[in-house]
N, C-alpha and C. Protein backbone atom coordinates (compact mmCIF):
# COMPACT_ATOMS: atom_id res chain seq x y z
N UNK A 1 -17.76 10.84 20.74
CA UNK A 1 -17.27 10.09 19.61
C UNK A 1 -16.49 11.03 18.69
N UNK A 2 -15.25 10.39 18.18
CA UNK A 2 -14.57 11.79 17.67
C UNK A 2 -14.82 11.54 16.02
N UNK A 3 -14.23 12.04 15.02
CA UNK A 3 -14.82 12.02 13.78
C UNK A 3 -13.24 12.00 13.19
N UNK A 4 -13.43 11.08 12.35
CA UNK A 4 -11.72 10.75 11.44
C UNK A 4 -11.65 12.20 10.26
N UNK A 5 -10.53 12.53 10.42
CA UNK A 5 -10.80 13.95 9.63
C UNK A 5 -8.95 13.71 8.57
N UNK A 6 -9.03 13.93 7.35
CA UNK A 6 -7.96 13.17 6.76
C UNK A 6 -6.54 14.62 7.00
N UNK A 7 -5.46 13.90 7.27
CA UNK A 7 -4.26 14.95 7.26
C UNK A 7 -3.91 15.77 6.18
N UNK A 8 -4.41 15.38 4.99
CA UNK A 8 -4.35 15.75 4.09
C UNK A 8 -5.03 17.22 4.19
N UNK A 9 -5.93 17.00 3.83
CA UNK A 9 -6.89 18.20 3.11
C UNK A 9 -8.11 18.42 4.72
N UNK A 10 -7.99 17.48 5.80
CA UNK A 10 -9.30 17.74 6.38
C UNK A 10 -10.45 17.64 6.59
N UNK A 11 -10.88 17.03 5.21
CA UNK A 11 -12.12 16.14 5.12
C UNK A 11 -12.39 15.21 6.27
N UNK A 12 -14.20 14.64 6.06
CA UNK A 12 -14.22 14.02 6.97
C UNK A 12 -14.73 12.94 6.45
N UNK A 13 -15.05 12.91 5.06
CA UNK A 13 -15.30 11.63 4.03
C UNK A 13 -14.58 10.73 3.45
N UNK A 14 -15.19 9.61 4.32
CA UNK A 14 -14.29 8.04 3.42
C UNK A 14 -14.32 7.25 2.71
N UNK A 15 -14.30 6.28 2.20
CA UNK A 15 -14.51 5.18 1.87
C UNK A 15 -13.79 4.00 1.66
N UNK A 16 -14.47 2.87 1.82
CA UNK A 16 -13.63 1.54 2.34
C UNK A 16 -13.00 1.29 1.38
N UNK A 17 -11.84 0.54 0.58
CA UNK A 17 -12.05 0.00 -0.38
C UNK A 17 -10.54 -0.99 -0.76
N UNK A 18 -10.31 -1.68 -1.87
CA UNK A 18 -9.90 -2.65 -1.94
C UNK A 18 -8.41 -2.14 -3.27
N UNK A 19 -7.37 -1.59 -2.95
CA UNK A 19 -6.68 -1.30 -3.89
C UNK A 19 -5.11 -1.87 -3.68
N UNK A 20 -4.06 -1.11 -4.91
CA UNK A 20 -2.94 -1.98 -5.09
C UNK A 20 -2.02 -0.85 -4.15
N UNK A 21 -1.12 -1.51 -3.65
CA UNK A 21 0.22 -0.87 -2.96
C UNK A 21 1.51 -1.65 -3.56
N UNK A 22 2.46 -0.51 -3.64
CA UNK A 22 3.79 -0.51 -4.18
C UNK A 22 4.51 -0.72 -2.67
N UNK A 23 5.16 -1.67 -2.20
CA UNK A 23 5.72 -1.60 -1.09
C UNK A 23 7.45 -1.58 -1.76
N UNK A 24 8.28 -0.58 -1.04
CA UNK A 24 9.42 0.04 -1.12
C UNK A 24 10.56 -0.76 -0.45
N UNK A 25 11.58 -1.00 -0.43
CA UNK A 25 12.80 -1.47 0.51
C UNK A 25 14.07 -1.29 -0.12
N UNK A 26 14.92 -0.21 -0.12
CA UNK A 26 16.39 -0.42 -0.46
C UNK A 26 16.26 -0.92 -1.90
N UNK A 27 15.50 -0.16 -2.64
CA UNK A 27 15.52 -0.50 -4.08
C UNK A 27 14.96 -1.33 -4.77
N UNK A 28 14.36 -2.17 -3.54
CA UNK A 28 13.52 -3.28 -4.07
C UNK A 28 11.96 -3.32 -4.13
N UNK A 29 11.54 -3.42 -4.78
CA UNK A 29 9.64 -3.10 -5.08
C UNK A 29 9.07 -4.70 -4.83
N UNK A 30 7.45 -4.13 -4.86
CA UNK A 30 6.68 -5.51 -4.53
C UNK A 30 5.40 -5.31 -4.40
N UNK A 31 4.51 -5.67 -5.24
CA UNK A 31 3.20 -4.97 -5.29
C UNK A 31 2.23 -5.80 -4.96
N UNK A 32 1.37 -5.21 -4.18
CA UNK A 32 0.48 -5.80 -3.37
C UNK A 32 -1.21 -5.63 -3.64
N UNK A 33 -1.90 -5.90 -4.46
CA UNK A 33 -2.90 -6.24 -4.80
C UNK A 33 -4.20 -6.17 -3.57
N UNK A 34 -5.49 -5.98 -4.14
CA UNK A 34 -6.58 -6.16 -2.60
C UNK A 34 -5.95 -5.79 -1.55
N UNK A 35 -5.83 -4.85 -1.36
CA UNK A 35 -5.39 -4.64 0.21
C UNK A 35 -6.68 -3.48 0.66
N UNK A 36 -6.71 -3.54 1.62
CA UNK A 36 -7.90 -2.94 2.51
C UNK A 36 -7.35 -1.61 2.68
N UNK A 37 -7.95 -0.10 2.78
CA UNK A 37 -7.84 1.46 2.63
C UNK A 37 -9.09 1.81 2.98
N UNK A 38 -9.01 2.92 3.64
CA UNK A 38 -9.97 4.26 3.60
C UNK A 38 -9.50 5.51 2.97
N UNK A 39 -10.00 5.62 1.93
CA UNK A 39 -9.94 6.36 0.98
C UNK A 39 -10.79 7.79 1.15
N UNK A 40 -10.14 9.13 1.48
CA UNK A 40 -10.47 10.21 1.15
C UNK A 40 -11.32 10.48 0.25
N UNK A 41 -12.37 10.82 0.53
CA UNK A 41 -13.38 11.39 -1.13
C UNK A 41 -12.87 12.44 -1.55
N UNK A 42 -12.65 13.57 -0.60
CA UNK A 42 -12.08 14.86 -1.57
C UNK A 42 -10.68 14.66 -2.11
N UNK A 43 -9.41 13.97 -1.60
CA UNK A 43 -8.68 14.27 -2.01
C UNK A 43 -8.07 13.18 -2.43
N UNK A 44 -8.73 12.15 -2.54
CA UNK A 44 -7.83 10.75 -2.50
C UNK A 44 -7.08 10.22 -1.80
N UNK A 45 -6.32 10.93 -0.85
CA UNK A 45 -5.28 10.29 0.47
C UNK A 45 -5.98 9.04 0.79
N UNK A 46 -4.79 8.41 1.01
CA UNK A 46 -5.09 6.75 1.62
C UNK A 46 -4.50 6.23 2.60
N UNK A 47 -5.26 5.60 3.40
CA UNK A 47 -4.85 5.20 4.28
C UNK A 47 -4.93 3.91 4.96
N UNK A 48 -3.90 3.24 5.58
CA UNK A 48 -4.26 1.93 5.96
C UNK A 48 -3.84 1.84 7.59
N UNK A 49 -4.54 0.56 8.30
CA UNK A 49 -4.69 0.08 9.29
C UNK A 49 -3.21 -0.88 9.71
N UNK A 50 -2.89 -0.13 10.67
CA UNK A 50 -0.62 -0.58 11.17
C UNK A 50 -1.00 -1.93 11.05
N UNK A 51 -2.01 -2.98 10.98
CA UNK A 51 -1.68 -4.46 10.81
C UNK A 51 -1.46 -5.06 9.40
N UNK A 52 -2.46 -3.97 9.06
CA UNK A 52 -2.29 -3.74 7.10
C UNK A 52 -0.53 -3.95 6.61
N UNK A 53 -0.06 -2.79 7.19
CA UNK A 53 1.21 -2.28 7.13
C UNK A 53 2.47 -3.27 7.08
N UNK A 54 2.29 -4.24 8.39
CA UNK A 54 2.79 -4.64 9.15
C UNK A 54 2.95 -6.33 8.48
N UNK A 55 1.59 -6.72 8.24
CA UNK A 55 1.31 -8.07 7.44
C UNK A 55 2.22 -8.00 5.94
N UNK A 56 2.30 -6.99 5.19
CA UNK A 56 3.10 -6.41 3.82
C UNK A 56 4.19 -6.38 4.39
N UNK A 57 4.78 -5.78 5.17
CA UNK A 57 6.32 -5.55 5.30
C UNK A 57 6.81 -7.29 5.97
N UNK A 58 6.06 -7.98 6.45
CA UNK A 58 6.21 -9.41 6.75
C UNK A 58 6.76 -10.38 5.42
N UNK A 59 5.01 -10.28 4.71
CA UNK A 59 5.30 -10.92 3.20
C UNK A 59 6.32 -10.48 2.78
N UNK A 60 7.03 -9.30 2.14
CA UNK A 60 8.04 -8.72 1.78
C UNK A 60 9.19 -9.57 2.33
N UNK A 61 9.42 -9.52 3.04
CA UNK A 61 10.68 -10.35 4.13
C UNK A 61 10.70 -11.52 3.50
N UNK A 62 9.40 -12.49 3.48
CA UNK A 62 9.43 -13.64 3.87
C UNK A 62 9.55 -13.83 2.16
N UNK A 63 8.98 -13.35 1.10
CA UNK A 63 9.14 -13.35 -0.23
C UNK A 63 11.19 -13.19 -0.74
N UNK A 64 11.57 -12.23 -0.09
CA UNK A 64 12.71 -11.74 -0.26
C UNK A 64 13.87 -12.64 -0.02
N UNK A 65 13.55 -12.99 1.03
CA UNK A 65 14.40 -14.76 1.94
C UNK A 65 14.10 -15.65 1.55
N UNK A 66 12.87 -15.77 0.33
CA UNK A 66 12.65 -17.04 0.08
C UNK A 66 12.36 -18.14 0.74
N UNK A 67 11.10 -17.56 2.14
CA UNK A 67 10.65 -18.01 2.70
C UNK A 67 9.66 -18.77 1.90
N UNK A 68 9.27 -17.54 1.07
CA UNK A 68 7.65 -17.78 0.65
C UNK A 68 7.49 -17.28 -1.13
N UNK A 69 6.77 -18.22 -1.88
CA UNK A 69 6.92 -17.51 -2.95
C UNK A 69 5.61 -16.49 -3.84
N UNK A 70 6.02 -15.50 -4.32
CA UNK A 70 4.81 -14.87 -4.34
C UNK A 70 3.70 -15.30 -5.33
N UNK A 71 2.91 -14.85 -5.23
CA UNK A 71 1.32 -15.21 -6.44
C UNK A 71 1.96 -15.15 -7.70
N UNK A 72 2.83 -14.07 -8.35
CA UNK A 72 2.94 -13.40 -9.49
C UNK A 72 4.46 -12.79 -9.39
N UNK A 73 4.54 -12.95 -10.55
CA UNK A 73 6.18 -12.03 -10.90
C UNK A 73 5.86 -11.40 -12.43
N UNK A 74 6.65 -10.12 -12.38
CA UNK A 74 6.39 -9.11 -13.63
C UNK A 74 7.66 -8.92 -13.61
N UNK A 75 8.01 -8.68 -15.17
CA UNK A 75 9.42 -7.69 -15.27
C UNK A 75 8.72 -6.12 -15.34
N UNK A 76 9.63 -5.23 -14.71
CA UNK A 76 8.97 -3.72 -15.59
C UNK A 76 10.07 -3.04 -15.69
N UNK A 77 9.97 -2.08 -16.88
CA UNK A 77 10.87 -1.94 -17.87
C UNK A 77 11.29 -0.34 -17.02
N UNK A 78 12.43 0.21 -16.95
CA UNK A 78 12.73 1.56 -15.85
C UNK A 78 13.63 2.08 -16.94
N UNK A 79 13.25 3.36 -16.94
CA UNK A 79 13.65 4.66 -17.91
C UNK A 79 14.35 5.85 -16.84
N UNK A 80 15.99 6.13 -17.11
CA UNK A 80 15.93 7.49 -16.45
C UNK A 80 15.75 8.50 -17.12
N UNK A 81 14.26 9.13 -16.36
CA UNK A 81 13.77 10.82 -17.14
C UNK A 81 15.01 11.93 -16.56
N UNK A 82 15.37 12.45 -17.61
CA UNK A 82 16.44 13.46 -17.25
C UNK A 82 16.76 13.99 -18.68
């Protein structure tokens, strides 16, 4: 049996848990709420399961085309630091 050890830092401690993702596309954002992770204890790295991945980059599409409309809409306000 092999033992999940994180790329990060090496650890071999996880935990399950339920957090938010920023999904990315050509400038366009979309945040994703409850989503399922194993979470690094030492270092925080996160990680998710390719159906995880895969189901988000779907919604995304299907939100974007106006397939589908999402739960929630936010404005957020963008500053260039420089």
């Amino acid at each position: 049996m092999s033992t999940k050890v994180c790329n990060f830092c090496g650890s071999t401690q996880y935990i399950k848990k339920q957090v938010e993702y920023i999904y990315r596309y050509q400038g366009q954002y979309m945040v994703f709420k409850d989503v399922p992770a194993e979470i690094c204890l030492h270092c925080g790295m996160r990680y998710f399961a390719a159906d995880v991945i895969l189901a988000i980059e779907q919604r995304f599409f299907e939100i974007h085309n106006k397939q589908r409309q999402p739960d929630q809409t936010v404005m957020v306000p963008v500053e260039h630091f420089a």
